[in-house]
C-alpha atoms as a PDB file:
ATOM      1  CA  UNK A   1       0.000   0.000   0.000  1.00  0.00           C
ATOM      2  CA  UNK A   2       2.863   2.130   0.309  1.00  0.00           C
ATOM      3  CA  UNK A   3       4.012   1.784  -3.730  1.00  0.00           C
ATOM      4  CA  UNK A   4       3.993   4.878  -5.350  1.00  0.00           C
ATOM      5  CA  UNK A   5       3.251   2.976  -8.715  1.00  0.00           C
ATOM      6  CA  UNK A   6      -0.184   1.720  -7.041  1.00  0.00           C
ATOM      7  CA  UNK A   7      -3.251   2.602  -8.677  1.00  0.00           C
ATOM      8  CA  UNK A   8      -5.684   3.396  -6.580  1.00  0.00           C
ATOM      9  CA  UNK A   9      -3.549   2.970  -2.804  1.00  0.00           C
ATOM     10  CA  UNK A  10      -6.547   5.659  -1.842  1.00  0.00           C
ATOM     11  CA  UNK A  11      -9.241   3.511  -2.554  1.00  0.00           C
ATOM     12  CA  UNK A  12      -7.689   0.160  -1.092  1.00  0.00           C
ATOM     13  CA  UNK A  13      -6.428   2.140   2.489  1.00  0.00           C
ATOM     14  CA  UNK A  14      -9.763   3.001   2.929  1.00  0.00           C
ATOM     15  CA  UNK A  15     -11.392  -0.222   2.408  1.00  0.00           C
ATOM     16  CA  UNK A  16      -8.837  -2.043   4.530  1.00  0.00           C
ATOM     17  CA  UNK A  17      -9.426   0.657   7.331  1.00  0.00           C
ATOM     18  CA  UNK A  18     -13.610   0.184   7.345  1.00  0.00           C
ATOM     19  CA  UNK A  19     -13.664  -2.563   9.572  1.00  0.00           C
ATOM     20  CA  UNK A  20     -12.090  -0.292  12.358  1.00  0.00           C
ATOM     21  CA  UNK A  21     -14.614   2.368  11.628  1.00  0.00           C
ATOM     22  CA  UNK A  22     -17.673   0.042  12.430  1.00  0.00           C
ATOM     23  CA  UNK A  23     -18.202  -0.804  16.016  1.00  0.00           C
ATOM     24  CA  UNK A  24     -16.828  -3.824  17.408  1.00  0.00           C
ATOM     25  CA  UNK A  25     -19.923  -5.167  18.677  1.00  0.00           C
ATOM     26  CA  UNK A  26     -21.594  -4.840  15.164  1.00  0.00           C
ATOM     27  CA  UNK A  27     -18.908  -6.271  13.793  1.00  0.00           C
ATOM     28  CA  UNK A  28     -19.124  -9.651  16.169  1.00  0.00           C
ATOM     29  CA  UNK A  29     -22.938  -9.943  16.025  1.00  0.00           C
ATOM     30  CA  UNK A  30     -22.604  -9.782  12.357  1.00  0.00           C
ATOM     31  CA  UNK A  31     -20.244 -12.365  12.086  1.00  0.00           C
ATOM     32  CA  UNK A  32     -22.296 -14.393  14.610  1.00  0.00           C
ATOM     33  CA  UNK A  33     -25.071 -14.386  11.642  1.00  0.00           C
ATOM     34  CA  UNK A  34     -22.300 -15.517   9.351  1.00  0.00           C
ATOM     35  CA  UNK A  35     -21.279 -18.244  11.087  1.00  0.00           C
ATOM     36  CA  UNK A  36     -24.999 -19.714  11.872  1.00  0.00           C
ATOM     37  CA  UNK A  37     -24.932 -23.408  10.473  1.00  0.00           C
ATOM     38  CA  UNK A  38     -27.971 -23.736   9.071  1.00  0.00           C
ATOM     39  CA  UNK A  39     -28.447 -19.791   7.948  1.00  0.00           C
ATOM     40  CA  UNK A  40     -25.152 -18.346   7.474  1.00  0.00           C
ATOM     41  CA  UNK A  41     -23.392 -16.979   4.205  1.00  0.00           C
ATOM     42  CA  UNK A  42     -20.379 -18.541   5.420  1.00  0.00           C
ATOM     43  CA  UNK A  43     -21.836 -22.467   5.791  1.00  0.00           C
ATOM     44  CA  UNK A  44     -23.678 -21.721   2.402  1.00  0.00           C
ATOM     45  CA  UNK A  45     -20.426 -20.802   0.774  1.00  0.00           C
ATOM     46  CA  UNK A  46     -18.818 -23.892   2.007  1.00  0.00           C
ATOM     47  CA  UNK A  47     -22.109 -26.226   1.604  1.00  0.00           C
ATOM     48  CA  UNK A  48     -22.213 -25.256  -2.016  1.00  0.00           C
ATOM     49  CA  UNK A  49     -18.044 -25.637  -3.005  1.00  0.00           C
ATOM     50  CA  UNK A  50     -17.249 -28.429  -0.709  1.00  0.00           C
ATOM     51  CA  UNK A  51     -20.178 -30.233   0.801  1.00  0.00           C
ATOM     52  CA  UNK A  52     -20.016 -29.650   4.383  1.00  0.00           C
ATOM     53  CA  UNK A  53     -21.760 -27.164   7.175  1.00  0.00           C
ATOM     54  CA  UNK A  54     -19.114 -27.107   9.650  1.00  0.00           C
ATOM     55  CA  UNK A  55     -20.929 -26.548  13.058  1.00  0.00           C
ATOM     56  CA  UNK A  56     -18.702 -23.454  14.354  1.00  0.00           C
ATOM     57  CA  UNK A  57     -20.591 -22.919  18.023  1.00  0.00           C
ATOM     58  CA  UNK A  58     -20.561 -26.872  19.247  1.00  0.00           C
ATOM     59  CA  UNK A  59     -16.791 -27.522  17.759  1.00  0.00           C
ATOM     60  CA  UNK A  60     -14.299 -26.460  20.108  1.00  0.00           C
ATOM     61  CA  UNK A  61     -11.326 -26.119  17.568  1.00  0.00           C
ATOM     62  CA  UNK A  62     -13.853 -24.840  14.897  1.00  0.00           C
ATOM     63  CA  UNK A  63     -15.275 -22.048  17.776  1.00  0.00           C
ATOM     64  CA  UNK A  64     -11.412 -21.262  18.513  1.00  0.00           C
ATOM     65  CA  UNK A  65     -11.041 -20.542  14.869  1.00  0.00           C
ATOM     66  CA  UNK A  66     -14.012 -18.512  14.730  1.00  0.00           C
ATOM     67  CA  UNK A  67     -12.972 -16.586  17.757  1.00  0.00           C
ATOM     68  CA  UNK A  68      -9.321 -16.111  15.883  1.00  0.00           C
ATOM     69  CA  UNK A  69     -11.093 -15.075  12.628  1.00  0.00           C
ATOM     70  CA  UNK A  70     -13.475 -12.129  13.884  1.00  0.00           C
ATOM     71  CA  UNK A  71     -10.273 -11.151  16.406  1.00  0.00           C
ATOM     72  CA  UNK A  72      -8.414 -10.472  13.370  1.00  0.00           C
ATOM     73  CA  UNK A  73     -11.284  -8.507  10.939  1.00  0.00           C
ATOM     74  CA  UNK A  74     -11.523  -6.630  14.203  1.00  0.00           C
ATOM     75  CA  UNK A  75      -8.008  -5.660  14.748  1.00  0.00           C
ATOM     76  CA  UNK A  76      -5.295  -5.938  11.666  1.00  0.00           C
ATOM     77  CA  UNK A  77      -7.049  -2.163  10.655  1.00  0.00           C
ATOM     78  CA  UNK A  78      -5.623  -0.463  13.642  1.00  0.00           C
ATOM     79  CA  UNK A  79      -1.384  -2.707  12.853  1.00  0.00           C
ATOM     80  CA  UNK A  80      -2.459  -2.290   9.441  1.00  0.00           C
ATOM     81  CA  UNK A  81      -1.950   1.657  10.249  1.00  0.00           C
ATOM     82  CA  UNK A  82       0.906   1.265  12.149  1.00  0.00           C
ATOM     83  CA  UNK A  83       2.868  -0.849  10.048  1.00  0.00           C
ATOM     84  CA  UNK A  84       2.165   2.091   7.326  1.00  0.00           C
ATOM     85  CA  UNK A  85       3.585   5.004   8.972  1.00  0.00           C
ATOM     86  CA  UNK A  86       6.334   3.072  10.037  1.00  0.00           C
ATOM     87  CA  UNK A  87       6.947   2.269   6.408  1.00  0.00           C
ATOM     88  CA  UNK A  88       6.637   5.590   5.004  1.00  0.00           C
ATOM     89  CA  UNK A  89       9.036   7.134   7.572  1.00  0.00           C
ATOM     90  CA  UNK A  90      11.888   4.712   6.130  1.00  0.00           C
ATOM     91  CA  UNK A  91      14.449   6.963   4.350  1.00  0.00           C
ATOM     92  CA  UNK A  92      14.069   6.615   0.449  1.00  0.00           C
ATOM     93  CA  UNK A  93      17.811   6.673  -0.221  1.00  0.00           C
ATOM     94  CA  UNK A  94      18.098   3.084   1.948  1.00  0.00           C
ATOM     95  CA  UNK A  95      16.002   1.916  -1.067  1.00  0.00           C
ATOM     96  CA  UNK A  96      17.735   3.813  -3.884  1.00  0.00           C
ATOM     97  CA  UNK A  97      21.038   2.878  -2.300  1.00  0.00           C
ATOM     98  CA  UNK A  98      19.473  -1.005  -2.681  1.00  0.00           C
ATOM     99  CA  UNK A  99      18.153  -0.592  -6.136  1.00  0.00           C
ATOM    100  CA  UNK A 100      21.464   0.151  -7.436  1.00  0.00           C
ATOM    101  CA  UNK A 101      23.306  -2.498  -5.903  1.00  0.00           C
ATOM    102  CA  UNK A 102      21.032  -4.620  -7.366  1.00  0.00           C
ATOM    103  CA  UNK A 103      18.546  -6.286  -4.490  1.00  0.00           C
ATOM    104  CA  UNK A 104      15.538  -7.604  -4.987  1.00  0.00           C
ATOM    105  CA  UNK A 105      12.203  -6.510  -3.253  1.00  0.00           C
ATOM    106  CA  UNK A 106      12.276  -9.815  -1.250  1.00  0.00           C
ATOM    107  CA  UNK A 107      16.148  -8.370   0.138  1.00  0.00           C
ATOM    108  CA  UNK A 108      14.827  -4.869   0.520  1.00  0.00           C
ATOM    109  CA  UNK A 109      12.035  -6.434   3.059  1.00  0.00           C
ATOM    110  CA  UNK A 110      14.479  -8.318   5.281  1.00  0.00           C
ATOM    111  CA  UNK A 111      17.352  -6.048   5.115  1.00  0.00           C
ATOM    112  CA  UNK A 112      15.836  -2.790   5.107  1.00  0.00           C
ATOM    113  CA  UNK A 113      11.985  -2.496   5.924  1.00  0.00           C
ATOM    114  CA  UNK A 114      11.251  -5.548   9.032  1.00  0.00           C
ATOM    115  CA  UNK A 115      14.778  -4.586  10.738  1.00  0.00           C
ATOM    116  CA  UNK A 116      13.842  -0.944  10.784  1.00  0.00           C
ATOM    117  CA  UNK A 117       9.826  -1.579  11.418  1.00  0.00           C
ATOM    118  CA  UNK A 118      10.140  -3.779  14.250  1.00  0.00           C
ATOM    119  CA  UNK A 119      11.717  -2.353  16.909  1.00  0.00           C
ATOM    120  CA  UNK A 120       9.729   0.586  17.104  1.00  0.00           C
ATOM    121  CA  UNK A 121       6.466  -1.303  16.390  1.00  0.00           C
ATOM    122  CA  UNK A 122       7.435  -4.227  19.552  1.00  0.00           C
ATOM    123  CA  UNK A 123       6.210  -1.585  22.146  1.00  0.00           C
ATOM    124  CA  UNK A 124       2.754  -1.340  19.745  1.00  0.00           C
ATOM    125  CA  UNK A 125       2.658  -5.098  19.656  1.00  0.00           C
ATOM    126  CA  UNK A 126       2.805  -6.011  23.245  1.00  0.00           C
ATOM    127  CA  UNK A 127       0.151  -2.779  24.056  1.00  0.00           C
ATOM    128  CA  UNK A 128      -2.226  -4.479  21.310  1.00  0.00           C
ATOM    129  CA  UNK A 129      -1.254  -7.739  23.001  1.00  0.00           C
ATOM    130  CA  UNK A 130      -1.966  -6.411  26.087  1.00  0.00           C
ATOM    131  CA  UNK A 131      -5.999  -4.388  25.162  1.00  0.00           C
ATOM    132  CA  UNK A 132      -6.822  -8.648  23.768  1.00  0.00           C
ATOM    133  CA  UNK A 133      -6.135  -9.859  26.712  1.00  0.00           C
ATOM    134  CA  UNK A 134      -9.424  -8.472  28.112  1.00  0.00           C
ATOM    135  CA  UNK A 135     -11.673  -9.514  25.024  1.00  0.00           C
ATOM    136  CA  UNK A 136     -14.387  -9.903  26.959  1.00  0.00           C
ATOM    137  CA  UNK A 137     -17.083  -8.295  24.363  1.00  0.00           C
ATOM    138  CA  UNK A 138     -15.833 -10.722  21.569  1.00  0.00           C
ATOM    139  CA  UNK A 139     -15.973 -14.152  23.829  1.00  0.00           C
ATOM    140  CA  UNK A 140     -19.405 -12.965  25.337  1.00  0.00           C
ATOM    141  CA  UNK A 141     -21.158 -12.053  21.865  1.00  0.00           C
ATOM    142  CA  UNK A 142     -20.057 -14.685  19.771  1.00  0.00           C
ATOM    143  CA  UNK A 143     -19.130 -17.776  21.995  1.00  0.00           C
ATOM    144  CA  UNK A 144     -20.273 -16.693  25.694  1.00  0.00           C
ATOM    145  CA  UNK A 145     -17.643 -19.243  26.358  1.00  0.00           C
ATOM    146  CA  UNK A 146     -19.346 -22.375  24.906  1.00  0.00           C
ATOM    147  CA  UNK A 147     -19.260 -25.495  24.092  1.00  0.00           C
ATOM    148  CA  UNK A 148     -18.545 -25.944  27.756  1.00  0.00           C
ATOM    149  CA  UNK A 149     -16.115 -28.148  28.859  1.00  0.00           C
ATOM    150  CA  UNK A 150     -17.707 -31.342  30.632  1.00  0.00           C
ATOM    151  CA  UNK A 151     -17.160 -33.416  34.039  1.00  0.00           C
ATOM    152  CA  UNK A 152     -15.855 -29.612  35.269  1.00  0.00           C
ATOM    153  CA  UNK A 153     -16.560 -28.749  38.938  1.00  0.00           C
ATOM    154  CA  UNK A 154     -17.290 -25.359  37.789  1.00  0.00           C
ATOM    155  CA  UNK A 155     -18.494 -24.593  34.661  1.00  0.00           C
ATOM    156  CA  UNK A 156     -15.887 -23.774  32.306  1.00  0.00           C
ATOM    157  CA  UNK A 157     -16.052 -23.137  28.270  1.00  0.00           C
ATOM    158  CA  UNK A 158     -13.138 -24.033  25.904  1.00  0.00           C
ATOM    159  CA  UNK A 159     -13.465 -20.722  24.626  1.00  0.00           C
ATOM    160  CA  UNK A 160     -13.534 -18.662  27.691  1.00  0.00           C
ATOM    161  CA  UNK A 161     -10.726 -16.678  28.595  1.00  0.00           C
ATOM    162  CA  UNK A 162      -9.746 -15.275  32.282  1.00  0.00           C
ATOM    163  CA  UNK A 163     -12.153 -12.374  32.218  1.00  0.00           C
ATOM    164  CA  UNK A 164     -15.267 -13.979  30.625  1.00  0.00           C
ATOM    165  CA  UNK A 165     -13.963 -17.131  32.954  1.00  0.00           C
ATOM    166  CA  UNK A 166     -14.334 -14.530  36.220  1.00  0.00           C
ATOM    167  CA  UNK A 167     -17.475 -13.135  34.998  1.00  0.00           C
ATOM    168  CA  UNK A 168     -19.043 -16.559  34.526  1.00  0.00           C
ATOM    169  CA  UNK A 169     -18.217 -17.682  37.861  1.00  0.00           C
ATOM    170  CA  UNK A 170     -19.231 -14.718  39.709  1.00  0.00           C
ATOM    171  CA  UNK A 171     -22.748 -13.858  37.887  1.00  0.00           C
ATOM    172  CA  UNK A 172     -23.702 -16.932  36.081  1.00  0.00           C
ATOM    173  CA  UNK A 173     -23.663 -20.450  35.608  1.00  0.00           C
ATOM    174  CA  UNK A 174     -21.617 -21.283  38.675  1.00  0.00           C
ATOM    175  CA  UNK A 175     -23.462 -18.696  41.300  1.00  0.00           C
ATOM    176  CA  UNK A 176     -21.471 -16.184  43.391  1.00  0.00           C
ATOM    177  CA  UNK A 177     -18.587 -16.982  43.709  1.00  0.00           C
ATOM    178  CA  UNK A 178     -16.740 -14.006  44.268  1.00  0.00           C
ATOM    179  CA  UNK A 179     -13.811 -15.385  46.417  1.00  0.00           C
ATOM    180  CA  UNK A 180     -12.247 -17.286  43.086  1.00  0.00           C
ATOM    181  CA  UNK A 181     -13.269 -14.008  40.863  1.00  0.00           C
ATOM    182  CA  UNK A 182     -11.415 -11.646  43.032  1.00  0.00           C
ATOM    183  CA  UNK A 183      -8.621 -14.442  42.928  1.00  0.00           C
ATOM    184  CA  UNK A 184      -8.750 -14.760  39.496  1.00  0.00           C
ATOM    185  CA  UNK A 185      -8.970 -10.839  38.346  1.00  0.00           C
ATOM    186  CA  UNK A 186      -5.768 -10.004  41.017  1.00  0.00           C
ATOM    187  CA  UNK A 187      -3.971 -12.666  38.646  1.00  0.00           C
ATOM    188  CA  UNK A 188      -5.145 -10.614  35.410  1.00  0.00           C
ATOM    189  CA  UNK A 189      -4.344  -7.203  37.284  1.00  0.00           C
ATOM    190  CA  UNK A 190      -0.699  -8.656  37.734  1.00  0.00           C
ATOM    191  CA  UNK A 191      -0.837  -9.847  33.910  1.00  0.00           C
ATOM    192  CA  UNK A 192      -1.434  -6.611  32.147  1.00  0.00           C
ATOM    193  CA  UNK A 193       0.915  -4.552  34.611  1.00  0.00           C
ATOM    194  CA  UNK A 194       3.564  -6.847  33.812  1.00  0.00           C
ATOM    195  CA  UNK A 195       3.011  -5.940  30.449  1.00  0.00           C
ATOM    196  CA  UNK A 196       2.172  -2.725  30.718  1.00  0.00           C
ATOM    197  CA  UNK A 197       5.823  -2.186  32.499  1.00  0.00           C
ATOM    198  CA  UNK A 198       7.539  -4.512  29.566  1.00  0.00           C
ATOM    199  CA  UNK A 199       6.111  -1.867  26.985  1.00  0.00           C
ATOM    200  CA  UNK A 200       7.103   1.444  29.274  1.00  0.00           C
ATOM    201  CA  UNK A 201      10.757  -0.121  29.459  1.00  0.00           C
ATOM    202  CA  UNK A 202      10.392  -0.908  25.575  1.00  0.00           C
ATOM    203  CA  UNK A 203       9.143   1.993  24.483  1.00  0.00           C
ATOM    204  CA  UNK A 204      11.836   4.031  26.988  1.00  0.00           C
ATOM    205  CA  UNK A 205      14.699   1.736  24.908  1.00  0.00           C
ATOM    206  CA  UNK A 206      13.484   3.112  21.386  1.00  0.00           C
ATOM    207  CA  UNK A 207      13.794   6.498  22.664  1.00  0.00           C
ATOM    208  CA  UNK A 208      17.110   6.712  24.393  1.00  0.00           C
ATOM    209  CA  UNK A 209      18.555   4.675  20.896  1.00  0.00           C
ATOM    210  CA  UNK A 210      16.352   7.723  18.982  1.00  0.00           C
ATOM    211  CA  UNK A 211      18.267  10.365  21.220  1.00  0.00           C
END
């Protein structure tokens, strides 16, 4: 997206960026319609090439897939951005300097653009890493944490994840159990500071080797 000899780079930014400019939550329940088995576009697609109707919401591997499918629609727009301003504030002359000795575009992107991109961008990674940790919108509107996992003492889902996990055991299925929530979010609290330090010390790094 960043070639100058692109036609229309415009045209294809902006339709790459849409699915950040619709609400998540319109974005999952949407997708939730896609992925019905007996009514979605998706099953109807694959009915009519292949055969099958895959039954995404009782398949814990296909559910996991699901759940890794929306996750991306709903975030490569905002790395998608990223990754383009770090791009375009890579010095032309590294790439006229390659041209003329000769490298080809595959050289260029290992030896010019990722070594350049991905230091700054680590400090972006582990905040994004960090904000998906706490999905709790996507796992409660698409999956609510089912199928469940069976023969559980408290009812678990192989697509919850800590917070949904918490939630469910405080409010829900498993009745208040608030000791093992507290217990649980303390844990997460501990998680994302951890991180949140890791991309402070990161980000502190780039701009002491920028200085």
């Amino acid at each position: 997206l960043n070639w100058e000899a692109l036609k229309y780079r415009t045209l294809y930014r902006t339709l790459l960026f849409l699915p950040y400019a619709v609400p998540g939550f319109i974005s999952i329940l949407v997708f939730k319609g896609l992925f019905n088995q007996n009514f979605g576009e998706i099953n109807a697609i694959l009915d009519a090439v292949f055969g099958v109707r895959p039954n995404w919401f009782a398949d814990p591997t296909l559910a996991k897939a699901m759940i890794l499918i929306v996750n991306t629609w709903l975030g490569y727009p905002y790395i998608m951005v990223l990754c383009t301003g770090l791009i375009k504030s890579i010095p032309a002359d590294l790439y006229e300097a390659s041209a003329i000795a000769g490298a080809k575009p595959l050289t260029n992107f290992f030896r010019i653009t990722a070594p350049l991109i991905i230091k700054p961008l680590t400090p972006l990674l582990i905040s994004a890493f960090a904000f998906n940790f706490n999905t709790f919108v996507l796992i409660s509107l698409l999956t609510d944490g089912r199928p469940d996992i069976l023969n559980t003492k408290l009812p678990a889902g192989t697509t919850d994840i800590l917070v949904s996990y918490t939630y469910r055991i405080a409010f829900t299925d498993a009745g208040a159990n608030f000791g093992l929530a507290a217990a649980i979010s303390t844990v997460i609290f501990f998680l994302v500071a951890i991180l949140s330090l890791l991309n402070l010390k990161m980000t502190q790094s780039n701009d002491q080797r920028k200085g």
